[in-house]
N, C-alpha and C. Protein backbone atom coordinates (compact mmCIF):
# COMPACT_ATOMS: atom_id res chain seq x y z
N UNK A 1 -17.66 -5.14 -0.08
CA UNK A 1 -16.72 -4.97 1.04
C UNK A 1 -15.44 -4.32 0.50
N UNK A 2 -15.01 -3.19 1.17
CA UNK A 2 -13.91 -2.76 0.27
C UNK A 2 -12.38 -3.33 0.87
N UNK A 3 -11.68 -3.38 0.00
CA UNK A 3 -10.26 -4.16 0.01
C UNK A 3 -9.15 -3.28 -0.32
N UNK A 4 -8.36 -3.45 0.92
CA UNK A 4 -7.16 -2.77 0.61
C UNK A 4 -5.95 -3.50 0.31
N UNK A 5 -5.33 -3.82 -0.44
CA UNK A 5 -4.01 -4.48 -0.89
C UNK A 5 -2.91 -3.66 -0.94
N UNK A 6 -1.94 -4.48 -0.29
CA UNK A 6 -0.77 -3.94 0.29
C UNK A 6 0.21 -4.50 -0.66
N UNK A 7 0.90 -3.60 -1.63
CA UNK A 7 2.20 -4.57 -2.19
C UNK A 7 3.61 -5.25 -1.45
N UNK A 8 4.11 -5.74 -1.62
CA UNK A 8 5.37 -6.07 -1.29
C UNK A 8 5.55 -7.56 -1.76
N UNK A 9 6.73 -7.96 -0.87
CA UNK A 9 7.76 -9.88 -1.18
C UNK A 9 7.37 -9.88 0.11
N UNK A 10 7.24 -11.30 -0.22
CA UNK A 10 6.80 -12.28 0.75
C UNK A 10 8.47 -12.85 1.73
N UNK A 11 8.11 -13.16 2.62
CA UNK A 11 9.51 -13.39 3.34
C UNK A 11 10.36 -12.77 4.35
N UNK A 12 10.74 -13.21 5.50
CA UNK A 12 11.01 -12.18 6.35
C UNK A 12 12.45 -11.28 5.72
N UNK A 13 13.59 -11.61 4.70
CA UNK A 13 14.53 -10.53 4.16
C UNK A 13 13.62 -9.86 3.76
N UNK A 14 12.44 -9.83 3.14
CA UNK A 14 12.11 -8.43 2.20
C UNK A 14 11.35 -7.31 3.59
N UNK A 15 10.87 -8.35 4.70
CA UNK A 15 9.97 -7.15 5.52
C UNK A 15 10.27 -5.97 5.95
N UNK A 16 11.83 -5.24 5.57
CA UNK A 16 12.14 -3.99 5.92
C UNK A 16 12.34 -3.28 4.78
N UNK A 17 11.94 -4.06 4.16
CA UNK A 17 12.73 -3.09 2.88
C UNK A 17 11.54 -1.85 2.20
N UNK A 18 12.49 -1.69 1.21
CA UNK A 18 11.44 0.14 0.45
C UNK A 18 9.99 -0.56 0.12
N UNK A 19 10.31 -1.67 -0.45
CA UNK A 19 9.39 -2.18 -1.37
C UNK A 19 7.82 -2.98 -0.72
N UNK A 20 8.44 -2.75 0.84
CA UNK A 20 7.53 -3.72 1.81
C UNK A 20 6.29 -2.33 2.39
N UNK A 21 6.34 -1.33 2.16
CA UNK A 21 5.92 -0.48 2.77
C UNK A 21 4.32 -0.59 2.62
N UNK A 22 3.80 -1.26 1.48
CA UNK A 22 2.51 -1.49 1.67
C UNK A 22 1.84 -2.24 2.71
N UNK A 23 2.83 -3.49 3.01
CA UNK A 23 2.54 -4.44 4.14
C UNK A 23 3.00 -3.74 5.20
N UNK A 24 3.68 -2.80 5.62
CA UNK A 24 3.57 -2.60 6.78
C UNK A 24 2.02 -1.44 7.29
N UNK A 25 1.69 -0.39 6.19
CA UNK A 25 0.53 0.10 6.30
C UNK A 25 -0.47 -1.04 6.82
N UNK A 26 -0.86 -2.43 6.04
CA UNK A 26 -1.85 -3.43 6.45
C UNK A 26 -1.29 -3.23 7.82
N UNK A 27 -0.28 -3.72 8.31
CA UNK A 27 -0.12 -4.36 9.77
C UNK A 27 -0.19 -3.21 10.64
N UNK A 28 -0.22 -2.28 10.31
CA UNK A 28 -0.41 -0.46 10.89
C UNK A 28 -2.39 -0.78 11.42
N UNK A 29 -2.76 -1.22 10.57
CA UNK A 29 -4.64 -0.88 10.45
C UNK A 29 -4.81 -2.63 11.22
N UNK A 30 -3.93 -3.50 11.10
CA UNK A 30 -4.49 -4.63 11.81
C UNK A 30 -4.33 -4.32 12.91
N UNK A 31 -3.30 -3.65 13.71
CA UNK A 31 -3.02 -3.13 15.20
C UNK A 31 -4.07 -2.25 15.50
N UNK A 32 -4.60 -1.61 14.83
CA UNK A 32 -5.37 -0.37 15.46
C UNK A 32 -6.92 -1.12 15.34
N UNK A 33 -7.19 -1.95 14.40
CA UNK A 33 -8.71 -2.04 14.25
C UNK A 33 -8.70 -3.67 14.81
N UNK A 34 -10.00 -4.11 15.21
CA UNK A 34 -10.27 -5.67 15.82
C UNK A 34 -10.23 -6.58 14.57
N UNK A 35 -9.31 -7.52 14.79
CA UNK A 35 -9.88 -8.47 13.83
C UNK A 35 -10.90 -9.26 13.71
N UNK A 36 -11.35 -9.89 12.76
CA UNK A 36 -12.34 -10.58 13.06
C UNK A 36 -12.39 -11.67 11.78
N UNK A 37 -11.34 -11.65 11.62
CA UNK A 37 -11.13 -13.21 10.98
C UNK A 37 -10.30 -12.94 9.94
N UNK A 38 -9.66 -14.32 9.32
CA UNK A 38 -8.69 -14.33 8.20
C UNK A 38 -8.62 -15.30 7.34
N UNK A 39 -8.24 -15.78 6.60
CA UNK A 39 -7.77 -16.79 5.75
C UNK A 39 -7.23 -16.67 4.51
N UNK A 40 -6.79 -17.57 4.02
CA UNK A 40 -5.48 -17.53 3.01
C UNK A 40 -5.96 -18.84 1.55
N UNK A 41 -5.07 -18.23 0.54
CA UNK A 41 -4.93 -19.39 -0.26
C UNK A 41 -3.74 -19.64 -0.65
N UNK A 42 -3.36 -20.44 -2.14
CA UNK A 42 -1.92 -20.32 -2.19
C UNK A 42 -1.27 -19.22 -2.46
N UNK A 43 -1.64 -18.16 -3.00
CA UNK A 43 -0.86 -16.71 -3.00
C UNK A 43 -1.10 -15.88 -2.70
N UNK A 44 -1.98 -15.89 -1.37
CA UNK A 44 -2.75 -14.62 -0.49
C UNK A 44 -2.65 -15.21 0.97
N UNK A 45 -2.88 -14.18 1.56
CA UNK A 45 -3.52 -13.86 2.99
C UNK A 45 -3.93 -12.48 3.29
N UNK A 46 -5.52 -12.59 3.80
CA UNK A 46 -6.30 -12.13 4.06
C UNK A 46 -6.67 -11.67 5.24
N UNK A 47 -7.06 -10.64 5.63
CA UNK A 47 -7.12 -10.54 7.54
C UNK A 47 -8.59 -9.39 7.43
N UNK A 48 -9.62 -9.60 7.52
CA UNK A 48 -10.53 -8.72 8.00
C UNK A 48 -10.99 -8.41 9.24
N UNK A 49 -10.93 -6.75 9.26
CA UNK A 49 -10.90 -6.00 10.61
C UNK A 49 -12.45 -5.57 10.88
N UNK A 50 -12.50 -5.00 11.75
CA UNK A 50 -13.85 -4.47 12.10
C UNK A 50 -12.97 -2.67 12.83
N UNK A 51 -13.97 -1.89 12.36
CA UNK A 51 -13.40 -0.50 13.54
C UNK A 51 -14.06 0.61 12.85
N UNK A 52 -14.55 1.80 13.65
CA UNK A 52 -15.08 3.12 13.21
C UNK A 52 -16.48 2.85 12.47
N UNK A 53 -17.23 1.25 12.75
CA UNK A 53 -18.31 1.50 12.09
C UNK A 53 -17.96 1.00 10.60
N UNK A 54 -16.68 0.00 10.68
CA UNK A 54 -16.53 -0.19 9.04
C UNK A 54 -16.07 -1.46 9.24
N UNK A 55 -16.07 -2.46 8.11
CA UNK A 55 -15.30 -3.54 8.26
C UNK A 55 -14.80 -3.40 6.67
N UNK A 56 -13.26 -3.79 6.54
CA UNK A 56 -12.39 -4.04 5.45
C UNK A 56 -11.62 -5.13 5.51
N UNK A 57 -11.64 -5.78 4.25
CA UNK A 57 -10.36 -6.57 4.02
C UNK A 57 -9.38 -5.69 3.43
N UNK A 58 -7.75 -6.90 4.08
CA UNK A 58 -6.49 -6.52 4.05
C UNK A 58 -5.66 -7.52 3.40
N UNK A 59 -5.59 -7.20 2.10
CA UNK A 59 -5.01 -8.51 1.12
C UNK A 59 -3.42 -8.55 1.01
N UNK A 60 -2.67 -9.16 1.97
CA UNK A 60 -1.29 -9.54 1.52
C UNK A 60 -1.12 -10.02 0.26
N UNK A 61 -0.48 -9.91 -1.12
CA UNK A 61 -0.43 -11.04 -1.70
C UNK A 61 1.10 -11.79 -1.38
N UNK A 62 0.83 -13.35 -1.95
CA UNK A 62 2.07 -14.10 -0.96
C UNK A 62 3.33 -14.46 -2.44
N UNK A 63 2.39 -13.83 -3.42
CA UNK A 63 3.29 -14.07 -4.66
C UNK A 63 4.59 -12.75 -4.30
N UNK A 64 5.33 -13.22 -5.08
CA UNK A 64 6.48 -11.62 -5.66
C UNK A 64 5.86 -10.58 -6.31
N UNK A 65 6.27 -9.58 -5.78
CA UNK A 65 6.42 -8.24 -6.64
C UNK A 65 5.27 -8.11 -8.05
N UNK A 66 6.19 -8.93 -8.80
CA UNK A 66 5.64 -8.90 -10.24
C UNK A 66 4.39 -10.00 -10.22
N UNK A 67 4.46 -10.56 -9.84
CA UNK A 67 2.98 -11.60 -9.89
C UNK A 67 1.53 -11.29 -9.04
N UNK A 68 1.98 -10.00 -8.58
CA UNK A 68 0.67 -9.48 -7.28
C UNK A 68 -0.69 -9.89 -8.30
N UNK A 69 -0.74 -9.43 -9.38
CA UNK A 69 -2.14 -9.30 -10.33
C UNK A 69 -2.66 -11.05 -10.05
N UNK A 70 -1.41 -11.92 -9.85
CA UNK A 70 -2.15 -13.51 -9.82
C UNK A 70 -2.62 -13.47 -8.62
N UNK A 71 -2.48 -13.04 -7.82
CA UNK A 71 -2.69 -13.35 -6.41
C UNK A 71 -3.83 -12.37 -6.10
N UNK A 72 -4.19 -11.72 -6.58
CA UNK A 72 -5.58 -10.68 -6.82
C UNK A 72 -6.61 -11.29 -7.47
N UNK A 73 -6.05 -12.41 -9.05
CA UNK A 73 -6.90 -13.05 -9.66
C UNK A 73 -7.50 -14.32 -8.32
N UNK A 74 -6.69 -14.89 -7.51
CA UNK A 74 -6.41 -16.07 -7.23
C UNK A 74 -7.82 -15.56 -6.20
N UNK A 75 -7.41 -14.65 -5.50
CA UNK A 75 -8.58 -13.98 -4.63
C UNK A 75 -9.70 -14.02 -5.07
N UNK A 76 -9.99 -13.32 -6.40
CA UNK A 76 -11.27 -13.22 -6.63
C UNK A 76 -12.31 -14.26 -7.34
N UNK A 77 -11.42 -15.47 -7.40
CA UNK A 77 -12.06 -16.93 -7.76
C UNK A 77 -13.09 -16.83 -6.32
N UNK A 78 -12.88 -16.38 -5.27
CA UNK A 78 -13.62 -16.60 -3.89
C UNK A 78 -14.67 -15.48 -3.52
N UNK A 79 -14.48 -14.53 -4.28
CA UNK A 79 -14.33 -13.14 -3.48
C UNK A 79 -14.85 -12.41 -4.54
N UNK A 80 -15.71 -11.61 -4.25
CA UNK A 80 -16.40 -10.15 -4.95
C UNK A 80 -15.96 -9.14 -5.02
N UNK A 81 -15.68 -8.63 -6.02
CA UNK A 81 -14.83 -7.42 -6.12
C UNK A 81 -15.74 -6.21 -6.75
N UNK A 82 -16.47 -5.16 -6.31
CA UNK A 82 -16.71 -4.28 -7.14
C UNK A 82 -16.43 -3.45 -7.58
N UNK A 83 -16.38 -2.50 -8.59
CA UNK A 83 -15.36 -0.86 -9.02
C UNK A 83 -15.60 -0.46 -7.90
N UNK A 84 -14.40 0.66 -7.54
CA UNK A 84 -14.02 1.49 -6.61
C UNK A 84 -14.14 0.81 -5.16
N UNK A 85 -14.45 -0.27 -5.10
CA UNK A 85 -14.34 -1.24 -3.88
C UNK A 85 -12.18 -1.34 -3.55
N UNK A 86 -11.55 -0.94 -4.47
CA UNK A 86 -10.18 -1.21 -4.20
C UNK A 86 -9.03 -0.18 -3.90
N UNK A 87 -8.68 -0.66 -2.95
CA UNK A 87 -7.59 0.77 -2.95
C UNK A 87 -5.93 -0.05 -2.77
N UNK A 88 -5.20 0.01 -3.90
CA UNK A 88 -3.79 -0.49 -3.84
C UNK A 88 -2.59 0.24 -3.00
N UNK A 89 -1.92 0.29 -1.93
CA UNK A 89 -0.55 0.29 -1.45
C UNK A 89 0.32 0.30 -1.70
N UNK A 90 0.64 1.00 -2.40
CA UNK A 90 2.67 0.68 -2.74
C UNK A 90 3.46 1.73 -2.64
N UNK A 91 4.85 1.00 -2.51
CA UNK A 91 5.86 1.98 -2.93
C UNK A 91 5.79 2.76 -3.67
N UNK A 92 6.46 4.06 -3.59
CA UNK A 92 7.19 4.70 -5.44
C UNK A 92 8.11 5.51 -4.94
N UNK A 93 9.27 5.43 -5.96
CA UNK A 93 10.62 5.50 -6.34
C UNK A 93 10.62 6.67 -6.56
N UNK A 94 9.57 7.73 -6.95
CA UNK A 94 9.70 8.61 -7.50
C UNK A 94 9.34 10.12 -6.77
N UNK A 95 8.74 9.65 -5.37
CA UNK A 95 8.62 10.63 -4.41
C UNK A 95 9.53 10.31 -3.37
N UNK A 96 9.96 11.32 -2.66
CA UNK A 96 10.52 11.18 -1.60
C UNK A 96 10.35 10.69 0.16
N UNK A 97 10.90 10.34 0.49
CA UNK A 97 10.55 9.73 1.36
C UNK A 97 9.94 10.80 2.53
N UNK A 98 8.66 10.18 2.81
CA UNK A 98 7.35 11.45 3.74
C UNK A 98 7.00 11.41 3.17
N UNK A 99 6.52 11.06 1.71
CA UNK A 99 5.02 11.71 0.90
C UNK A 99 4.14 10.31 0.17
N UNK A 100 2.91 10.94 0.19
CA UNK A 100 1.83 10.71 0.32
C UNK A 100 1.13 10.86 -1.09
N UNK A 101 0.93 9.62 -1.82
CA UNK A 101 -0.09 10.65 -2.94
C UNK A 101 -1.07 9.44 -3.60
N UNK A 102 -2.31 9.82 -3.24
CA UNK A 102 -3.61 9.13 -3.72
C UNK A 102 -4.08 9.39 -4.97
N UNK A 103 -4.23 8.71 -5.74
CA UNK A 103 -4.93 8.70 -6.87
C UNK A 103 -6.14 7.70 -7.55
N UNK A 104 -7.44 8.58 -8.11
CA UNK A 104 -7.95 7.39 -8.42
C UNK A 104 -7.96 6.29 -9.85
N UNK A 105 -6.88 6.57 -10.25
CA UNK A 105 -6.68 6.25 -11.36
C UNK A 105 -5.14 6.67 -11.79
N UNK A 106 -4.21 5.57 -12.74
CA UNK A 106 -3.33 6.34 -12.93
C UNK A 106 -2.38 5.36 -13.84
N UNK A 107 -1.11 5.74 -14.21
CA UNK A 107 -0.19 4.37 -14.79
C UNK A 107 0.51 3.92 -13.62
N UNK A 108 1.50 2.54 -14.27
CA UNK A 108 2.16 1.99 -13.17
C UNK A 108 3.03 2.89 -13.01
N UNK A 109 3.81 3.95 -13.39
CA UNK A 109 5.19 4.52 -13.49
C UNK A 109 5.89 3.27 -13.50
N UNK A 110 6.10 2.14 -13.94
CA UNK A 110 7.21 1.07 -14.40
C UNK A 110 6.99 0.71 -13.13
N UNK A 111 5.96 0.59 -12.33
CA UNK A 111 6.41 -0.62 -10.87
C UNK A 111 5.64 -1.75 -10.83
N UNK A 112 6.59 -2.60 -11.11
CA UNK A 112 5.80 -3.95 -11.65
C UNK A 112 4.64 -4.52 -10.76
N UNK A 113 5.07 -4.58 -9.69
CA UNK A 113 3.50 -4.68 -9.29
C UNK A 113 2.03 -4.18 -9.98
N UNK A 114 2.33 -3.12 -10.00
CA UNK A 114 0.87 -2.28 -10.57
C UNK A 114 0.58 -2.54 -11.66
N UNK A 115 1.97 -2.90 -12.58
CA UNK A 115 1.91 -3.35 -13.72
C UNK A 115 1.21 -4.84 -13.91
N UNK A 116 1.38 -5.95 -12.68
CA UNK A 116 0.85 -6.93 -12.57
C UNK A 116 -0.52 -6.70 -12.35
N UNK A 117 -1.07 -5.73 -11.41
CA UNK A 117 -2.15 -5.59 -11.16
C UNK A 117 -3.19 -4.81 -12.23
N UNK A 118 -2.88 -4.08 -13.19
CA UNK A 118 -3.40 -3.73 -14.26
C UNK A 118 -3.88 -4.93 -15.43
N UNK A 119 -2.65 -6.08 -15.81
CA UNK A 119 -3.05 -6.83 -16.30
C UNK A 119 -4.35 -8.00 -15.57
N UNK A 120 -4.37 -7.47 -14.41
CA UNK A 120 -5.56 -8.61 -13.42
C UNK A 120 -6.58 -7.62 -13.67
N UNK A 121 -6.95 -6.22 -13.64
CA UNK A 121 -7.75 -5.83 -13.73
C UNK A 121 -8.14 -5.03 -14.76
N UNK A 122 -7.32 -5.05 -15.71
CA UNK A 122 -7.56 -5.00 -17.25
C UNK A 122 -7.75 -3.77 -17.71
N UNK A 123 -6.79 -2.88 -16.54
CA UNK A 123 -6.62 -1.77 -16.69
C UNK A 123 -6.39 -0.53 -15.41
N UNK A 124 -5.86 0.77 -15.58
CA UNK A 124 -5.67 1.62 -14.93
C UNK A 124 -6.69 2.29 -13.73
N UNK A 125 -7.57 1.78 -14.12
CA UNK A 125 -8.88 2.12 -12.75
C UNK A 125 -9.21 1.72 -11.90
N UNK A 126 -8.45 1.86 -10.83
CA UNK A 126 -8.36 1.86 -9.60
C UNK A 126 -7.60 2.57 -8.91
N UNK A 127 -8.06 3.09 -7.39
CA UNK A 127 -7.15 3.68 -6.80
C UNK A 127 -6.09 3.28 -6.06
N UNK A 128 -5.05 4.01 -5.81
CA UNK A 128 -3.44 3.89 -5.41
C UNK A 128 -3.64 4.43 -4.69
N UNK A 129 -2.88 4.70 -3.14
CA UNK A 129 -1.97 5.22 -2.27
C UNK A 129 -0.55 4.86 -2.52
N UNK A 130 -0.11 6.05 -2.57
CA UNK A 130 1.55 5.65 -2.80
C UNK A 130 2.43 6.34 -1.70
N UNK A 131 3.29 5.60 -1.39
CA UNK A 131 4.21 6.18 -0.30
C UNK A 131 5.81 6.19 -1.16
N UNK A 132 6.63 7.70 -0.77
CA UNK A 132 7.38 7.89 -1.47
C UNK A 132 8.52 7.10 -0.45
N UNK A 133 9.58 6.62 -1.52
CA UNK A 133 10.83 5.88 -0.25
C UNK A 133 12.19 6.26 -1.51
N UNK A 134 12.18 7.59 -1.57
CA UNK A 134 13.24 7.77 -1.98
C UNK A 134 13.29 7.51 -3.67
N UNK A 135 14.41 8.31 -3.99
CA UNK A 135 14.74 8.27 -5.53
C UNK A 135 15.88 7.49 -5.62
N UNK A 136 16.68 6.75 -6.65
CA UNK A 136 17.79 6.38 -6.91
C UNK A 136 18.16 6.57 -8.39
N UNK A 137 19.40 6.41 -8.93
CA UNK A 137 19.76 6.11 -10.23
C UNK A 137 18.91 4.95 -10.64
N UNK A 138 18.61 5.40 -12.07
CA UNK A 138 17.95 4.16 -12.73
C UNK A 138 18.32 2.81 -12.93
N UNK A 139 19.64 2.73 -13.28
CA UNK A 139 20.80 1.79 -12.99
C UNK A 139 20.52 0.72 -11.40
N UNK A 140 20.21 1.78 -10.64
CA UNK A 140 20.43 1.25 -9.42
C UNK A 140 18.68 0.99 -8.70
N UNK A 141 17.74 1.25 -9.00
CA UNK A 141 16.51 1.24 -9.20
C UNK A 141 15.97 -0.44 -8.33
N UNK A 142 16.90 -1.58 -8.81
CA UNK A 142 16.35 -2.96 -8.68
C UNK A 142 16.79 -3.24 -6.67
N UNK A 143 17.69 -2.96 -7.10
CA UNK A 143 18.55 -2.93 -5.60
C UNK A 143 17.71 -2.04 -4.46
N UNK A 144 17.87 -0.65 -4.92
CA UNK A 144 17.36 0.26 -4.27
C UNK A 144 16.27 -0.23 -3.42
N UNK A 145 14.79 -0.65 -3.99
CA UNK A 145 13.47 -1.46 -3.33
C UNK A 145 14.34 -2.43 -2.61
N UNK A 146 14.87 -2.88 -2.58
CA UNK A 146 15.30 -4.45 -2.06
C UNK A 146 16.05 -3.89 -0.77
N UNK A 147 16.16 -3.01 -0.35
CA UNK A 147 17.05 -2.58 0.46
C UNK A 147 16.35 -1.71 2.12
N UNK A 148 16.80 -1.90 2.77
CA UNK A 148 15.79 -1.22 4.12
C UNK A 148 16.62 0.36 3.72
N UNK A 149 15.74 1.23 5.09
CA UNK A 149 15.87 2.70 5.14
C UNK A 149 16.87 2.82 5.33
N UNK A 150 17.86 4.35 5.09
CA UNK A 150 18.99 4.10 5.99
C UNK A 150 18.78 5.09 7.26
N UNK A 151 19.53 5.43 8.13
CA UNK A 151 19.34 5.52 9.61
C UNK A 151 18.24 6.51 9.86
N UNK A 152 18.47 7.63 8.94
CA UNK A 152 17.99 9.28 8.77
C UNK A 152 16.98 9.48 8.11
N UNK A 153 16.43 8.15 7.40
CA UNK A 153 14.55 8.09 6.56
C UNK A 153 13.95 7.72 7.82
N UNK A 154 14.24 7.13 8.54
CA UNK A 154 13.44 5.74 9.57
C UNK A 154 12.05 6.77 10.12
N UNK A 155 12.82 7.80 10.44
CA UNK A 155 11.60 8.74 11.24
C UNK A 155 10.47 9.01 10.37
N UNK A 156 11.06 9.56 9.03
CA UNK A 156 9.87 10.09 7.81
C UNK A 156 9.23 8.89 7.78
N UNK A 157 9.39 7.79 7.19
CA UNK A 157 8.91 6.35 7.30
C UNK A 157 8.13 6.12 8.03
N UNK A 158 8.63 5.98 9.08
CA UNK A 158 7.18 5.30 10.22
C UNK A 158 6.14 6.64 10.12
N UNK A 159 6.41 8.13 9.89
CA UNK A 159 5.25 8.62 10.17
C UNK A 159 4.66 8.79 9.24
N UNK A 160 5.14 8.55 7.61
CA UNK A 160 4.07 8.10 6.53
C UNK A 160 3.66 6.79 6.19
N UNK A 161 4.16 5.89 7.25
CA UNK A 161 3.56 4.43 7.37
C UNK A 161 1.92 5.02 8.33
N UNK A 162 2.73 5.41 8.95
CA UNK A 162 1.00 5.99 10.27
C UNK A 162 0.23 6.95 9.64
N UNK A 163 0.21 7.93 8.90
CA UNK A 163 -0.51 8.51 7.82
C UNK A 163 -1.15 7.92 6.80
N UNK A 164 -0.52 6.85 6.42
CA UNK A 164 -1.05 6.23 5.41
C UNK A 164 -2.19 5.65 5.68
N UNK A 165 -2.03 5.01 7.08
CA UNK A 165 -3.13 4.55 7.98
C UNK A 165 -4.30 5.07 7.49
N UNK A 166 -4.17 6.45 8.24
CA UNK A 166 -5.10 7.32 8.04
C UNK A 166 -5.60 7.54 6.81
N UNK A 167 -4.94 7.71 6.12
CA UNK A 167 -5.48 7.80 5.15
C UNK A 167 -6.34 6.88 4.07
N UNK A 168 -5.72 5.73 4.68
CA UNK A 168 -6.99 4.58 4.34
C UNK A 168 -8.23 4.17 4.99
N UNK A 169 -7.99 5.04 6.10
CA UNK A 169 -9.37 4.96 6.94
C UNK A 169 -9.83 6.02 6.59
N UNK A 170 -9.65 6.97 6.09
CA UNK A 170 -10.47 8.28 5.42
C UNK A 170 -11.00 7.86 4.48
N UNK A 171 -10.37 7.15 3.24
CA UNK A 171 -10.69 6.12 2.20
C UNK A 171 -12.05 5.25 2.09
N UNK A 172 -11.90 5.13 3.22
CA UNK A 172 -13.15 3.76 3.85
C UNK A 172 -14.19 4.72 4.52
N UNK A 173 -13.64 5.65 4.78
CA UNK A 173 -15.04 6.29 5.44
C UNK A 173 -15.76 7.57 4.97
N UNK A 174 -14.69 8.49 3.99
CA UNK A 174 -15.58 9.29 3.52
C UNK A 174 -15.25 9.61 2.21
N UNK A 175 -14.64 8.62 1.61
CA UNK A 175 -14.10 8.79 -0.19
C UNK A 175 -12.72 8.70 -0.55
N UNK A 176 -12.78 8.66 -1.58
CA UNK A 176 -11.41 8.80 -2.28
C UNK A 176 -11.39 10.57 -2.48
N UNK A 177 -12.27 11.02 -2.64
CA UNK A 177 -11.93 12.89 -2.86
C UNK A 177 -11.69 13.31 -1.72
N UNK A 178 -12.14 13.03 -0.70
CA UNK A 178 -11.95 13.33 0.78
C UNK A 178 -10.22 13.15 0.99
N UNK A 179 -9.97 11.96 1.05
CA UNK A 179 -8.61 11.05 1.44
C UNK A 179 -7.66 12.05 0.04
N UNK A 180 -7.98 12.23 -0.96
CA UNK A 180 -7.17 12.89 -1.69
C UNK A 180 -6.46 14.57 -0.56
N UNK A 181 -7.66 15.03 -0.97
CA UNK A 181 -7.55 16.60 -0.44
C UNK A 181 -6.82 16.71 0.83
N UNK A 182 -6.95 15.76 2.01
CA UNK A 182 -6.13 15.82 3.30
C UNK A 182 -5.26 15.17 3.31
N UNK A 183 -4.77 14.18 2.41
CA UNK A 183 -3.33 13.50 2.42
C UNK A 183 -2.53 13.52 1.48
N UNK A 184 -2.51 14.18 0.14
CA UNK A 184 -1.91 14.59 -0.82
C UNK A 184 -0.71 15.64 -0.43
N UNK A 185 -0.08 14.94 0.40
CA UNK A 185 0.91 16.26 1.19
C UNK A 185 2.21 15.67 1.56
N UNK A 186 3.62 16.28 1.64
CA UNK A 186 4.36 15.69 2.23
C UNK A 186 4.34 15.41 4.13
N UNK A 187 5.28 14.29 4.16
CA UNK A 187 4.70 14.72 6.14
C UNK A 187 5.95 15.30 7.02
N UNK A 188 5.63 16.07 6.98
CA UNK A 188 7.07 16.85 8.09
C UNK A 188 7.91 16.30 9.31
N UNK A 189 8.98 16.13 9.19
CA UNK A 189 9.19 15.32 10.28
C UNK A 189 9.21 16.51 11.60
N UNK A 190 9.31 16.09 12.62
CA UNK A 190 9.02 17.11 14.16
C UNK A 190 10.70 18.14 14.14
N UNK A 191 11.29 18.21 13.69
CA UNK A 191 12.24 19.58 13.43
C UNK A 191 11.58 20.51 12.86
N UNK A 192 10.88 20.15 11.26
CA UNK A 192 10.00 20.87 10.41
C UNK A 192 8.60 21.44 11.30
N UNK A 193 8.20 20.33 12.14
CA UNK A 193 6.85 20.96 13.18
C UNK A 193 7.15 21.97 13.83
N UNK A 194 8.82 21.95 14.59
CA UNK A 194 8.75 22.85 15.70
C UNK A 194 9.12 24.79 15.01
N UNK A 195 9.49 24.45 13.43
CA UNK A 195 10.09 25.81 12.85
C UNK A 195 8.72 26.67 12.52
């Protein structure tokens, strides 16, 4: 069954922030597809959908940031995991906000999450979706994630939150080379559409 995990903090301060953007993709694909059941342990929650002829799980983890890899381990005490059955969610610091970039394999670039999740899976192989939310000073880097959009991202945001969608349902339905080639792109906001 393939599994998509969404990074972010647990808690309603973190749900707007840079760093939450994986969980809002999950809650993007729980709105659009039927659920059909859920459950949780102590550092997860789980929600599996049904839609397009596919059913996926949608792994919140309920740990922090840096502990996602326990809450992946904690999962799979229950749960079957096979290669390329996974596709991770997260932020990065290092694209700009609108973009999009899938990989099936890769380093953390220093984002502890992935970094958590590498040590759970004992290495770099697996695939990422990454959504860009802006650059900052390195200095300022910790803050930056912790912080919501400001007025003038909000638009790019929601429409690479809704792309991302897509792009995890391309994921699920016709590959990771597929989902590469059509979403490896920045997303234009509708000024850029109409030029």
């Amino acid at each position: 069954m393939p599994l998509v995990l969404g990074l972010g903090n647990p808690g309603a301060r973190y749900a707007a922030t840079r760093h939450n953007v994986g969980w809002r993709v999950l809650a993007t694909l729980e709105r659009r597809w039927r659920r059909v059941g859920s459950e949780s342990g102590e550092r997860w929650r789980a929600v599996r959908i049904e839609g397009r002829g596919r059913t996926l799980d949608l792994l919140y983890p309920l740990a922090f940031m840096n502990l996602s890899g326990e809450a992946l381990d904690d999962w799979r005490m229950t749960h079957a995991l096979e290669p390329g059955e996974l596709l991770v969610v997260s932020d990065d610091v290092y694209l700009p906000v609108g973009t999009l970039r899938l990989r099936e394999r890769g380093s953390s670039g220093g984002h502890r999450g992935l970094e958590s999740l590498e040590r759970s899976l004992g290495g770099e192989t697996y695939a990422r979706l990454r959504i860009g939310v802006g650059q900052a000073a390195a200095a300022e880097l910790r803050e930056h994630v912790l912080e919501t959009f400001e007025a003038d991202e909000v638009e790019a945001v929601e429409a690479s939150i809704a792309l991302a969608a897509d792009a995890v349902e391309c994921w699920a339905d016709e590959g990771m080379r597929s989902a590469m080639n059509r979403f490896n792109r920045k997303v234009k906001s509708e000024e850029e559409s109409e030029t």
